[in-house]
N, C-alpha and C. Protein backbone atom coordinates (compact mmCIF):
# COMPACT_ATOMS: atom_id res chain seq x y z
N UNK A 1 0.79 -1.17 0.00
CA UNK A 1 0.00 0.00 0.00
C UNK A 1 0.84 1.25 0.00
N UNK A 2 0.11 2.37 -0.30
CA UNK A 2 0.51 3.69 -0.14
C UNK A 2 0.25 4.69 0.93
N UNK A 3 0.76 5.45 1.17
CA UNK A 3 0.83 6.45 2.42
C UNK A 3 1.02 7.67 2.37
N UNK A 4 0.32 8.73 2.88
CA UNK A 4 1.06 10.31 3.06
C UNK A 4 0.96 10.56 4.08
N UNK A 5 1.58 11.43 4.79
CA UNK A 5 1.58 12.49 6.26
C UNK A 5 1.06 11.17 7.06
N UNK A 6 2.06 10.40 7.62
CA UNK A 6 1.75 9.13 8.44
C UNK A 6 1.93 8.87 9.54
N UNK A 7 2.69 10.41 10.02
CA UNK A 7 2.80 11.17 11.23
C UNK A 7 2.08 12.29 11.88
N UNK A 8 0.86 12.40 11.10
CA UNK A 8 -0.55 13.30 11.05
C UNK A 8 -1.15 12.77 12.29
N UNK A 9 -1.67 13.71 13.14
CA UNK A 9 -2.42 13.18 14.11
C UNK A 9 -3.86 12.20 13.68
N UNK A 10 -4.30 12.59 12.68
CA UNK A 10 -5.53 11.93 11.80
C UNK A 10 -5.08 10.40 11.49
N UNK A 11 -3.79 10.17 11.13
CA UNK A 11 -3.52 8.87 10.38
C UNK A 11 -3.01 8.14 11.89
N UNK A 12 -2.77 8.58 13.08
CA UNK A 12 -2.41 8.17 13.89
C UNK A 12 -3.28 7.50 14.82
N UNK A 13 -4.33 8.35 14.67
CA UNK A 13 -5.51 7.98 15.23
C UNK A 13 -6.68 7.38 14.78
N UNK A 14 -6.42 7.28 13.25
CA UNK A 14 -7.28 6.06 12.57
C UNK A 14 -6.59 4.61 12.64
N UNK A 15 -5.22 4.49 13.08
CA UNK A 15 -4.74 3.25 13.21
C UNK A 15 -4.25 2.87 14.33
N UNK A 16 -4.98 3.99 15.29
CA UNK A 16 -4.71 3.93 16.62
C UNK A 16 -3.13 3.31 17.14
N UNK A 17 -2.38 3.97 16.68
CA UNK A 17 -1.14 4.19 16.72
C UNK A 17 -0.75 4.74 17.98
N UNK A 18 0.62 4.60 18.74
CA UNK A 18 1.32 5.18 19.77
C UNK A 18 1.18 6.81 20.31
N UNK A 19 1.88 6.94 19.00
CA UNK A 19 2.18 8.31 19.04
C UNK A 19 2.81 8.82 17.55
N UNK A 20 2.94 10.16 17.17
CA UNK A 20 3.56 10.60 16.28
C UNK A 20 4.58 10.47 16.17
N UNK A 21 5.42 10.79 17.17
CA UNK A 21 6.91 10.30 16.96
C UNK A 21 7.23 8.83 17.42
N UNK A 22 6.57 8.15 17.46
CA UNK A 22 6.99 6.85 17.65
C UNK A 22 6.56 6.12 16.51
N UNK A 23 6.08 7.02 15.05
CA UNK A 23 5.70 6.24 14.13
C UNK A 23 6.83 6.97 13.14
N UNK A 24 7.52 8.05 13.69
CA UNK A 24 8.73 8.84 12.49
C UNK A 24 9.96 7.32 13.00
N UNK A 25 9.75 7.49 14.54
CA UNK A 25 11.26 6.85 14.67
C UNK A 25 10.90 5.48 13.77
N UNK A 26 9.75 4.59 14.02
CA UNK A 26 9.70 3.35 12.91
C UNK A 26 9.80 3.74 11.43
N UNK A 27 9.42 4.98 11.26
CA UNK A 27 9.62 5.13 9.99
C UNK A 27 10.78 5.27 9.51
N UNK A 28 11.46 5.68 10.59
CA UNK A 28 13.00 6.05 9.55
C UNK A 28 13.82 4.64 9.77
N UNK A 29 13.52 3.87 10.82
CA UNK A 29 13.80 2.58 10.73
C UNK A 29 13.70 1.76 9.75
N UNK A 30 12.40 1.71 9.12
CA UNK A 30 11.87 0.76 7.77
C UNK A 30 12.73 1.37 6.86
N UNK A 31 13.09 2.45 7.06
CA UNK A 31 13.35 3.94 5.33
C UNK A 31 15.09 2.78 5.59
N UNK A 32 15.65 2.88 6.37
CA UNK A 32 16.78 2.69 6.69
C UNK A 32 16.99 1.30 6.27
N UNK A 33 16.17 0.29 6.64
CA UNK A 33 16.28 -1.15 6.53
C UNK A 33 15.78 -1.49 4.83
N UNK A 34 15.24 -0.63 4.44
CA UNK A 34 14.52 -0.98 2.87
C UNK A 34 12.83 -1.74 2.92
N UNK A 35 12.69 -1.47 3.83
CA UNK A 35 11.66 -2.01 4.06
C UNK A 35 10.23 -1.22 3.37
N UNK A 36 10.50 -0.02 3.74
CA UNK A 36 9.50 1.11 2.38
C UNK A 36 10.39 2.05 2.25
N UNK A 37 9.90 2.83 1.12
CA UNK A 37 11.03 3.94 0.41
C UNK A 37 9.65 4.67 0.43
N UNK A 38 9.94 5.90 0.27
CA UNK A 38 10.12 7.47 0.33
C UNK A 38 10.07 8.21 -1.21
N UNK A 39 9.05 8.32 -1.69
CA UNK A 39 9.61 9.01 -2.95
C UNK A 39 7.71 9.90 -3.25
N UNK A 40 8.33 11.50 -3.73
CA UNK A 40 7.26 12.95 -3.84
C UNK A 40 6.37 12.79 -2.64
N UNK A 41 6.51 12.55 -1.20
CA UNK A 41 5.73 12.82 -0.07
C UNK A 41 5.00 11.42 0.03
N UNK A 42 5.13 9.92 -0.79
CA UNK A 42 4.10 8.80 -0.66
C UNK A 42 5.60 7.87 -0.02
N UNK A 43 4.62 7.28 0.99
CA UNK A 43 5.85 6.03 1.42
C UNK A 43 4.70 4.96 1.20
N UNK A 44 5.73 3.77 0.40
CA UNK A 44 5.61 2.57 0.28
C UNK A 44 6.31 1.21 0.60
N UNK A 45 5.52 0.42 0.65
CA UNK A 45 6.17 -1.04 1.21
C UNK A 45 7.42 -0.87 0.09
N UNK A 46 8.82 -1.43 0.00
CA UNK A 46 9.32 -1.86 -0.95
C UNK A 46 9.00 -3.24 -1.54
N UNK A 47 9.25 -4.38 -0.74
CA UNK A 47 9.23 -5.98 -0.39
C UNK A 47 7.56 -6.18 -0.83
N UNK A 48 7.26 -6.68 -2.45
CA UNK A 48 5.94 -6.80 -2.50
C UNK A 48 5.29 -8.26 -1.66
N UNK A 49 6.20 -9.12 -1.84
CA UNK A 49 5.92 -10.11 -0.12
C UNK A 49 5.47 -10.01 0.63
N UNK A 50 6.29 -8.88 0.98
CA UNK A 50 6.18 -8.43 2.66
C UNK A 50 4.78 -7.05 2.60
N UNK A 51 4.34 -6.81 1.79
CA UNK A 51 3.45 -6.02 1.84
C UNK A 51 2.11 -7.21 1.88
N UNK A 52 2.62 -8.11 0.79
CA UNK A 52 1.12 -9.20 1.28
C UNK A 52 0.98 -9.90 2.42
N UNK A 53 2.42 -10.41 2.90
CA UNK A 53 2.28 -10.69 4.27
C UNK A 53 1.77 -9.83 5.42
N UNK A 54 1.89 -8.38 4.76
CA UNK A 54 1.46 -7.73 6.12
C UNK A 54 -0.37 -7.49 5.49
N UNK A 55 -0.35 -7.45 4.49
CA UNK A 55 -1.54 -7.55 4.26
C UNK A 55 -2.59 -8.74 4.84
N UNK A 56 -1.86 -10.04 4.92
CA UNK A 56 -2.92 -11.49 5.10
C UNK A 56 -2.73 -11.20 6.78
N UNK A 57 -1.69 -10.40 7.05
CA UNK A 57 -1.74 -10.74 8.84
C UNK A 57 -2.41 -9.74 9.30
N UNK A 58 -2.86 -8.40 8.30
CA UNK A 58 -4.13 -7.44 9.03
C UNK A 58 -3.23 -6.70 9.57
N UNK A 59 -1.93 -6.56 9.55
CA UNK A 59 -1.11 -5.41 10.04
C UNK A 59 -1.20 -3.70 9.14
């Protein structure tokens, strides 16, 4: 899937998420590991696998 502003209080709280900055620090974690890339403001899974896996596990 695709993503914008995923540190928005709105997107944080529709996925009932932690916190804002506890979704930059995972984010720059994944950005770092290759796990999603970063490209004109949309972050995406890289690993189309791992996007269905997170897809079948409802993550």
């Amino acid at each position: 899937g695709k993503a914008k502003a995923i540190s928005s209080g709105d997107f944080v709280r529709k996925y009932k998420l932690q916190s804002a900055s506890s979704v930059s620090s995972a984010v720059k974690g994944l950005l770092e590991k290759d796990f999603i890339t970063y490209d004109k403001g949309i972050y995406q899974v890289y690993d189309q696998f791992f996007q269905l896996w997170l897809q079948r596990n409802k993550l």
